[in-house]
Protein backbone atom coordinates (compact mmCIF):
# COMPACT_ATOMS: atom_id res chain seq x y z
CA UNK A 1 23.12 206.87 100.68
CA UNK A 2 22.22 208.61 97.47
CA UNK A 3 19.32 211.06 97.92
CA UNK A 4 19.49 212.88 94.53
CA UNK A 5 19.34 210.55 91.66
CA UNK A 6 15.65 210.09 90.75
CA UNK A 7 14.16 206.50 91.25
CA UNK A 8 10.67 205.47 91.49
CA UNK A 9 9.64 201.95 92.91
CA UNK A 10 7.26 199.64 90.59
CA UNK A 11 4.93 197.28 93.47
CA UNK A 12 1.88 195.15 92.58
CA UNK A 13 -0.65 193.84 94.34
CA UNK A 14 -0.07 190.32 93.92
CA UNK A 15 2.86 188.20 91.79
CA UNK A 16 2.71 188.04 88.61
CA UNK A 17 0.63 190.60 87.95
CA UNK A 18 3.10 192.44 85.31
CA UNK A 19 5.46 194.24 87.60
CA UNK A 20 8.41 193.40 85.01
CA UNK A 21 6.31 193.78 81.90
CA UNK A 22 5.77 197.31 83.48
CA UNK A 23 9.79 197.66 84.06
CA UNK A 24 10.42 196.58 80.98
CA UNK A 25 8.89 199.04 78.67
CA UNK A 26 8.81 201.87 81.39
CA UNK A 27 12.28 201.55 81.20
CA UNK A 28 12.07 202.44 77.01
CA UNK A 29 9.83 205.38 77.91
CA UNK A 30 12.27 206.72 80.46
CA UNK A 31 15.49 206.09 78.25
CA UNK A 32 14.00 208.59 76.46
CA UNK A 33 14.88 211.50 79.05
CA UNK A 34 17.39 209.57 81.00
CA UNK A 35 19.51 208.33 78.85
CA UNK A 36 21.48 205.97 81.30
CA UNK A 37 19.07 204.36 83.79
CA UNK A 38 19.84 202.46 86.69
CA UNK A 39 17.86 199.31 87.40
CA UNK A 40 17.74 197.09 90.95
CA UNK A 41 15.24 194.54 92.51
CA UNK A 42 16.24 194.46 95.50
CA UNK A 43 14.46 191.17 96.88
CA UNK A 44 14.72 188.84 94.43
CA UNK A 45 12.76 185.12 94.32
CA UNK A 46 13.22 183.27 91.21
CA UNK A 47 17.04 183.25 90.42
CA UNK A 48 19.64 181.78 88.11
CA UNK A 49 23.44 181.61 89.51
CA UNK A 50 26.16 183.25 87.61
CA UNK A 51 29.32 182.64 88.47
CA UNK A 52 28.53 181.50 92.44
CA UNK A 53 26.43 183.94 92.66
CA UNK A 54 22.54 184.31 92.55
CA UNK A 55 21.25 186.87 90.56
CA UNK A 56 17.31 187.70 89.81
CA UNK A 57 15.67 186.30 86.33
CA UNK A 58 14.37 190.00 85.79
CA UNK A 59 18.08 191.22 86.49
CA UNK A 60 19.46 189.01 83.48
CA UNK A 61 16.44 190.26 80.89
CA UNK A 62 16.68 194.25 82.01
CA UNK A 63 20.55 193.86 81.57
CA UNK A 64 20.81 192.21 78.26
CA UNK A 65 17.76 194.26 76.81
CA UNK A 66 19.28 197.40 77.75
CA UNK A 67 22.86 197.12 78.22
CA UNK A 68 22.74 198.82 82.11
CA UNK A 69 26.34 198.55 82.53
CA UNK A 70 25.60 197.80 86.23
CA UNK A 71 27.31 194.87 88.33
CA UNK A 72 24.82 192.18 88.15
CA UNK A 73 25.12 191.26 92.03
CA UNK A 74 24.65 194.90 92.92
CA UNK A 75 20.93 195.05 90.65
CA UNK A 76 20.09 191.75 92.42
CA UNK A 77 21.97 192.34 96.38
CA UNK A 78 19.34 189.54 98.15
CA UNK A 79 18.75 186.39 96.35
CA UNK A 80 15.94 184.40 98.80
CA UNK A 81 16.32 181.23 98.49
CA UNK A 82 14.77 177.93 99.89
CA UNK A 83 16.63 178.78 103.44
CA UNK A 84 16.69 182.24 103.31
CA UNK A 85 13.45 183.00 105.77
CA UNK A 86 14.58 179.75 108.09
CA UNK A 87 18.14 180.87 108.59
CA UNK A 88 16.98 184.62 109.12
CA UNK A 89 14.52 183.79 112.02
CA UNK A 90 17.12 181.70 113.66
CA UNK A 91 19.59 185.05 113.66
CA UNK A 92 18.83 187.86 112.14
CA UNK A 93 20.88 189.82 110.47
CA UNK A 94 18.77 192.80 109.25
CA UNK A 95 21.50 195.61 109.68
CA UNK A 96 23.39 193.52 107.38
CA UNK A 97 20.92 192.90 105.11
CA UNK A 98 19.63 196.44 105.09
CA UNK A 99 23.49 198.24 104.00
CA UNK A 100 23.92 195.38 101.32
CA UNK A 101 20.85 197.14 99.55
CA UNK A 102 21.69 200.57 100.42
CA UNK A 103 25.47 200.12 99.18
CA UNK A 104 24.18 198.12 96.31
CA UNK A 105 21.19 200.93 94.88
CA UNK A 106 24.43 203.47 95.31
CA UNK A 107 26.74 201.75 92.60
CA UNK A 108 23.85 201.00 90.76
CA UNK A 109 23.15 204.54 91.11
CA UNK A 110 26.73 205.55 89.79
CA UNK A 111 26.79 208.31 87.00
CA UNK A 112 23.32 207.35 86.43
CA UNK A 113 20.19 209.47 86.00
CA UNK A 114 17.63 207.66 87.14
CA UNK A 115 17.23 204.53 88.50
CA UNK A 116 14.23 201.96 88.33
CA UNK A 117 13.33 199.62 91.38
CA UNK A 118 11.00 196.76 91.41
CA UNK A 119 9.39 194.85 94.30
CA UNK A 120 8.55 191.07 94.38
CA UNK A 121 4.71 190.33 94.52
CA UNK A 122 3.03 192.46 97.24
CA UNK A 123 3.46 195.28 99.98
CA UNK A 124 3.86 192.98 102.35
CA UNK A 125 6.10 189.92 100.98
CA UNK A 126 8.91 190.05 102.52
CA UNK A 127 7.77 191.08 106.12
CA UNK A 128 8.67 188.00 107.69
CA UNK A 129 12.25 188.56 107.60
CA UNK A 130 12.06 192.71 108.01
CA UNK A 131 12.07 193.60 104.29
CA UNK A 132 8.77 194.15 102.77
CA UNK A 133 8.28 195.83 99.71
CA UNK A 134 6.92 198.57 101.05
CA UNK A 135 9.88 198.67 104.11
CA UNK A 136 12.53 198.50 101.06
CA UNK A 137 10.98 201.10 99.10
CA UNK A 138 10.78 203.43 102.02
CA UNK A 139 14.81 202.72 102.57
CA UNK A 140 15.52 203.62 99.32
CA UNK A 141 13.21 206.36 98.84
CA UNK A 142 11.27 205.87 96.67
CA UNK A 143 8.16 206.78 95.71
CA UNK A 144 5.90 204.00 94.16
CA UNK A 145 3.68 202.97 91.04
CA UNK A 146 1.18 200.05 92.06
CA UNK A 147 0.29 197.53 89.60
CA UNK A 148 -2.81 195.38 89.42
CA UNK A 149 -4.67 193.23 87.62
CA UNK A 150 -7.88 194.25 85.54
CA UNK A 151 -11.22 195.32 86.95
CA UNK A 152 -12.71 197.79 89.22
CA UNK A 153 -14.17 196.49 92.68
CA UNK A 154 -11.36 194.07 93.11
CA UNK A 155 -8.09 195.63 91.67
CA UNK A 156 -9.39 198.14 94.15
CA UNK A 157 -9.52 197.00 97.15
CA UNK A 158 -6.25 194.75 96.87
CA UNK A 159 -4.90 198.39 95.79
CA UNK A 160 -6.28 199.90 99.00
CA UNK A 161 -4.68 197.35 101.40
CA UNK A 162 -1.25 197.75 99.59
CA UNK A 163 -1.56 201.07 99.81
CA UNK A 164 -2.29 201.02 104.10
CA UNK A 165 1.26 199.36 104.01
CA UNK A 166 3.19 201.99 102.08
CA UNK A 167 1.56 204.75 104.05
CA UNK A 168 2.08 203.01 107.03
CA UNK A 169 5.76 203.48 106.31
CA UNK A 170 5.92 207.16 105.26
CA UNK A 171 5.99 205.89 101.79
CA UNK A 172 4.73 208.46 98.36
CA UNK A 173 2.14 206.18 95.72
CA UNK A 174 2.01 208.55 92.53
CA UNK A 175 -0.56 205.85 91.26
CA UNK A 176 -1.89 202.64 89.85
CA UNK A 177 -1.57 201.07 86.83
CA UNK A 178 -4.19 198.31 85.74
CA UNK A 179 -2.63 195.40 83.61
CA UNK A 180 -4.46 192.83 81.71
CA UNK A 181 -8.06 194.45 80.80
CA UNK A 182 -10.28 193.13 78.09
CA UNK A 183 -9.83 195.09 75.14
CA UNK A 184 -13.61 195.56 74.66
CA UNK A 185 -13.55 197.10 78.20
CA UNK A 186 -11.03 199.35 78.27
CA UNK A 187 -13.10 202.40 77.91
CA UNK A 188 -15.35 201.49 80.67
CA UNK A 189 -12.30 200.59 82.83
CA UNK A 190 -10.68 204.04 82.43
CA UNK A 191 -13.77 205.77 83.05
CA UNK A 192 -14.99 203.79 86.69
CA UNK A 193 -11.19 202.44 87.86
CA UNK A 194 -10.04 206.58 87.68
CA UNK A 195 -13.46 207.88 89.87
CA UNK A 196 -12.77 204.86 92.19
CA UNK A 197 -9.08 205.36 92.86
CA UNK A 198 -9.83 208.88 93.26
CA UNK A 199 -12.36 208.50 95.90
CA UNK A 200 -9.22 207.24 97.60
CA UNK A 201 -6.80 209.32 97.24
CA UNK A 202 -5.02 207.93 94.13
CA UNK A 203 -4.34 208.63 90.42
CA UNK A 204 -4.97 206.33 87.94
CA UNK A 205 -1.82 206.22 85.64
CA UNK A 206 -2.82 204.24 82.85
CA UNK A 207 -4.78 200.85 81.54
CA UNK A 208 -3.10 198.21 79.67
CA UNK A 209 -4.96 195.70 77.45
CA UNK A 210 -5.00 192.44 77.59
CA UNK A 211 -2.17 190.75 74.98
CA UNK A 212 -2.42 187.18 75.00
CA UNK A 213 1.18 186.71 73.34
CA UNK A 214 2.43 188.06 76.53
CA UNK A 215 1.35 185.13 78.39
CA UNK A 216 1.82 182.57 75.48
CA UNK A 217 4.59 180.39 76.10
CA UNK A 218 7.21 179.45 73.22
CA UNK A 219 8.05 175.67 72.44
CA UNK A 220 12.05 176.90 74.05
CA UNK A 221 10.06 177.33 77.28
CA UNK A 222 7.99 174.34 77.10
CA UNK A 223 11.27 172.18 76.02
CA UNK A 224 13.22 173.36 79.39
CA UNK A 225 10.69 173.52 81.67
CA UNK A 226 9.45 170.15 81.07
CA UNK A 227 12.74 168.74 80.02
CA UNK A 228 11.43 167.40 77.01
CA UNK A 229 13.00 165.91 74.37
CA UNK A 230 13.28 167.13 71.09
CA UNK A 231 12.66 164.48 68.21
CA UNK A 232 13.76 166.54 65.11
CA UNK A 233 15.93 169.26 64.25
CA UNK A 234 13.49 172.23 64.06
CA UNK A 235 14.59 175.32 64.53
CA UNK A 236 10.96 176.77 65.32
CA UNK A 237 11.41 177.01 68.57
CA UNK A 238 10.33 180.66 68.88
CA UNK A 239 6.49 179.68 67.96
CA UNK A 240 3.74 180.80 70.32
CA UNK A 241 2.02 178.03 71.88
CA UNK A 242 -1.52 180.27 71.79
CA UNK A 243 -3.73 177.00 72.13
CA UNK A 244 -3.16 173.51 73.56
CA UNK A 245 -4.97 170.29 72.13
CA UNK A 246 -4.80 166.85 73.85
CA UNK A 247 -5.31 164.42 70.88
CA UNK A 248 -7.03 161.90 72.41
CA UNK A 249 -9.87 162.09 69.84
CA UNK A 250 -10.28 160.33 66.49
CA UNK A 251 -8.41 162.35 63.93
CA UNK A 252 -11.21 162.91 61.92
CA UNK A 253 -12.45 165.63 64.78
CA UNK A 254 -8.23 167.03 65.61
CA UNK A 255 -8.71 168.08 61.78
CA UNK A 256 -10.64 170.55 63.21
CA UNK A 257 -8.20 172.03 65.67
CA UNK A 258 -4.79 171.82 63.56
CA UNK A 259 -3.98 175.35 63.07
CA UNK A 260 -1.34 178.37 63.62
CA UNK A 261 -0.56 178.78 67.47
CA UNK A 262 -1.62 175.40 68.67
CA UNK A 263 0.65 172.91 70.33
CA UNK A 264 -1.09 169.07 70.24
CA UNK A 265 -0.48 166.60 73.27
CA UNK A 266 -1.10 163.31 72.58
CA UNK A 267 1.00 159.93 73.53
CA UNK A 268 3.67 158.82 71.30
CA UNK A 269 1.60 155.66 70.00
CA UNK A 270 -0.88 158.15 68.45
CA UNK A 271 0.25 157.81 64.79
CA UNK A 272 -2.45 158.89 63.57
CA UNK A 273 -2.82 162.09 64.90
CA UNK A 274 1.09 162.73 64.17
CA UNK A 275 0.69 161.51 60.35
CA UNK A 276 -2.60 163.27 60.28
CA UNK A 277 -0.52 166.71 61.50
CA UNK A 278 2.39 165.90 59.09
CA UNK A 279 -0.27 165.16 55.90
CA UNK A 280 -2.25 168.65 56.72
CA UNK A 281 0.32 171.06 57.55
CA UNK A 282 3.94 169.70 56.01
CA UNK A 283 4.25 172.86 53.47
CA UNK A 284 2.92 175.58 55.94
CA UNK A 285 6.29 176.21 57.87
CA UNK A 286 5.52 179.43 59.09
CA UNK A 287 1.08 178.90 59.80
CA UNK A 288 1.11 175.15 60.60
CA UNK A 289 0.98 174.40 64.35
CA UNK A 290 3.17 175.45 66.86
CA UNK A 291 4.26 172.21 67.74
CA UNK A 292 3.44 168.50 68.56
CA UNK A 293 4.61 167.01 72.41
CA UNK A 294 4.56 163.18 72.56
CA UNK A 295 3.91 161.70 76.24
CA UNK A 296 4.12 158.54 78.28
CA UNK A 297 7.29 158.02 77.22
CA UNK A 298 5.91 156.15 73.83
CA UNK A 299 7.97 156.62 70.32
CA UNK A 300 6.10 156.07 67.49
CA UNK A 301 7.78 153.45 64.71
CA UNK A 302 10.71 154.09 62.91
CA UNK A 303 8.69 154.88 59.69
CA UNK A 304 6.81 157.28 61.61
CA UNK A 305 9.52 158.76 62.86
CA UNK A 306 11.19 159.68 59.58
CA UNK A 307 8.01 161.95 58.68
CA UNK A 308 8.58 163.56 62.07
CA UNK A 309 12.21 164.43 61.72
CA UNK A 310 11.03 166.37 58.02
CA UNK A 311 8.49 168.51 60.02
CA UNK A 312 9.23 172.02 60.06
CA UNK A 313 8.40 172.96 63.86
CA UNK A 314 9.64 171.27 67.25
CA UNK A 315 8.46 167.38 67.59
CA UNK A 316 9.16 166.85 71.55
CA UNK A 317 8.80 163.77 73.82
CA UNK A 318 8.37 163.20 77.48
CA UNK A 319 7.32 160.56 79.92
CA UNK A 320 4.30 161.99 81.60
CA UNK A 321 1.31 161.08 80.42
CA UNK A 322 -1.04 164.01 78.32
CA UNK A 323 -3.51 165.11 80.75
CA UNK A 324 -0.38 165.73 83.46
CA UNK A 325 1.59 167.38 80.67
CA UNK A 326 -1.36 169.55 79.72
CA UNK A 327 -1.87 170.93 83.23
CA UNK A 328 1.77 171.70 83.17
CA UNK A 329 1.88 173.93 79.99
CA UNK A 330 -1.40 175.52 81.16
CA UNK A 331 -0.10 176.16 84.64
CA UNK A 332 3.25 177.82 83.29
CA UNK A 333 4.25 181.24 84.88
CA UNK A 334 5.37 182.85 81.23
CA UNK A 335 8.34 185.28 81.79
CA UNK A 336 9.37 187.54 78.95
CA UNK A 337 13.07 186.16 77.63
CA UNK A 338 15.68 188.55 76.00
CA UNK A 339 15.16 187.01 72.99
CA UNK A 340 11.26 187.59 72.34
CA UNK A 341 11.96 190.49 70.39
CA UNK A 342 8.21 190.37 69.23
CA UNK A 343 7.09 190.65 73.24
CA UNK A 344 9.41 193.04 74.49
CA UNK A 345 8.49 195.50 71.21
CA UNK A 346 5.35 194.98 72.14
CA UNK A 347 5.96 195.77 75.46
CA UNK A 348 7.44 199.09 74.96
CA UNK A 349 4.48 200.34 72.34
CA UNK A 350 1.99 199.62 75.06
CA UNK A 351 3.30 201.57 77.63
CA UNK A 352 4.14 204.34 75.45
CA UNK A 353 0.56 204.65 74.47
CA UNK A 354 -1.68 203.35 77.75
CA UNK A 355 0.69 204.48 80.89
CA UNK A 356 0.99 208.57 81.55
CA UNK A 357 4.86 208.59 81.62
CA UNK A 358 5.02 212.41 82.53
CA UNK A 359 2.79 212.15 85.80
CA UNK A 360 4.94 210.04 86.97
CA UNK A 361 7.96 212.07 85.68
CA UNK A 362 6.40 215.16 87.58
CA UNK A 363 6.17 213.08 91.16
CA UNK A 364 9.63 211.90 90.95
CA UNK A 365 11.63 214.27 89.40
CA UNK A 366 9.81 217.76 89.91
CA UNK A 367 12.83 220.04 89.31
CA UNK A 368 13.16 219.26 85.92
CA UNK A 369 9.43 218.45 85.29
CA UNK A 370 7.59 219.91 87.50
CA UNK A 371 6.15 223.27 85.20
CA UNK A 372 4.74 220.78 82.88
């Protein structure tokens, strides 16, 4: 197996805590010394299949954002699907499973100078068939950057029991990165999150702010994930959904809440509210709202429907009814797409100016950074 080519190993302590926002513009930073970087996830969840085969969601953004110029199947070598765990307890084929990673992080590794790794959820997912996080990282070996969420007491102490596993398999943490911390509390964060890692034994690497666009979904998301359909030939379908209004109130209080960002539920009978969007916000194509979702399967009438089809963002239709649809949108897990160039720009700024790239430059690569 390749021992020389520097890697490091991004883990969290919980999923979707920002492992692959942290990937994503660690990956920037490092570009910056490395100018071809590697990338793998080596267990992979939540997958799309290309061509027969199953390949990783956070495979397809990493590639297409930065061109890796790495077999697709080799970033993403174990795909776990509905019957992964089931088959594997019934014969397992862990020696197998083990040399399709280790042959996989070498051609990934191929002419490359360093090479990025990132777990799924936390130190110990994977376990029941033989490959937690913290088992993988210690096959590849790597040495790993824990992220959690916000906070001090708790990010803590979920830190501290992800950390037990890593050590528990010979395994290096440089540090910690906290994701997702009020603005106002940064500071403060910084200040008690750095004495209380260190009372443990671990380095604080940086604090991210909260960004709420970062977990806004776009009407493109909405559309496929609720298989909605669209109603008008908007092209809008990029907006932010940064608020979500049921209108199931007269429209003389949804005045109120028709602005920029906001996506209004209401059933397809509703012409009022629709006409009442259409009358207030016709000329503002680029402030008006993000977009309107008709439910229960309801059309409004075909005059009606000709002032929807001249709106300037996404008119969409489904059959649930608004409350249901509402929990869905709220409940979404948000995953940065290739195409939110806004995000992903975003992204990369923040961990250029919250995350100390060079500590973890010095753990990981020492010969060439280790006199800094």
């Amino acid at each position: 197996m390749n021992t020389t080519t520097p890697r490091v190993f991004i883990a969290a302590t919980r999923q979707n805590e920002g492992k692959t926002t942290i990937s994503l513009g660690l990956a920037s930073a490092l570009q910056r010394h490395y100018p071809r970087i590697g990338y793998i996830k080596p267990v992979g969840q939540r997958f799309v299949e290309i061509e027969t085969q199953k390949i990783d969601e956070d495979i397809i953004l990493m590639d297409r954002v930065y061109q890796l110029r790495c077999p697709l199947v080799d970033m993403s070598p174990i795909a776990v699907d509905p019957d992964f765990t089931r088959k594997y307890l019934q014969k397992s084929n862990y020696e197998v499973l083990v040399r399709r990673i280790i042959e996989a992080f070498d051609r990934v590794a191929w002419e490359k100078e360093f090479v990025l790794c990132e777990g799924s959820g936390h130190a110990g997912v994977g376990s029941v068939f033989d490959l937690s996080n913290a088992r993988v990282a210690k096959l590849l070996g790597a040495k790993v950057v824990i992220v959690s969420q916000g906070g001090i007491g708790k990010p803590i102490d979920e830190v501290c029991v992800n950390h037990a596993l890593f050590e528990k398999e010979g395994v290096e943490v440089i540090g910690v990165i906290l994701n997702k911390v009020l603005p106002e509390k940064l500071e403060f964060i910084h200040e008690f999150a750095r004495k209380g890692l260190r009372r443990q034994g671990l380095e604080l690497l940086g604090v991210l702010p909260l960004q709420p666009i970062l977990s806004s979904p776009t009407l493109e998301v909405i559309r496929e994930e609720l298989r909605a359909e669209p109603l008008n030939a908007s092209t809008q379908y990029q907006n932010l959904v940064e608020e979500v209004v049921v209108g199931a109130m007269s429209v003389r209080h949804a005045l109120a809440y028709f602005k920029k960002g906001v996506l209004v539920i209401t059933p397809g009978d509703r012409e009022d509210i629709v006409l009442a969007a259409a009358t207030t916000l016709y000329d503002q194509a680029h402030d008006g709202l993000a977009g309107i979702l008709l439910t229960g399967g309801q059309r409004p009438s075909p005059s009606v429907m000709r002032v929807v089809q001249a709106l300037p963002f996404p008119v969409l239709a489904v059959d649930q009814e608004s409350y249901r649809v509402a929990s869905r949108v709220h409940d979404l897990t948000v995953k940065t797409r290739p195409s939110d160039v806004a995000k992903i720009e975003l992204i990369r700024d923040l961990i250029a100016r919250h995350v100390d790239v060079e500590r973890i430059l010095r753990a990981v690569d020492p010969a060439r950074f280790g006199g800094r």
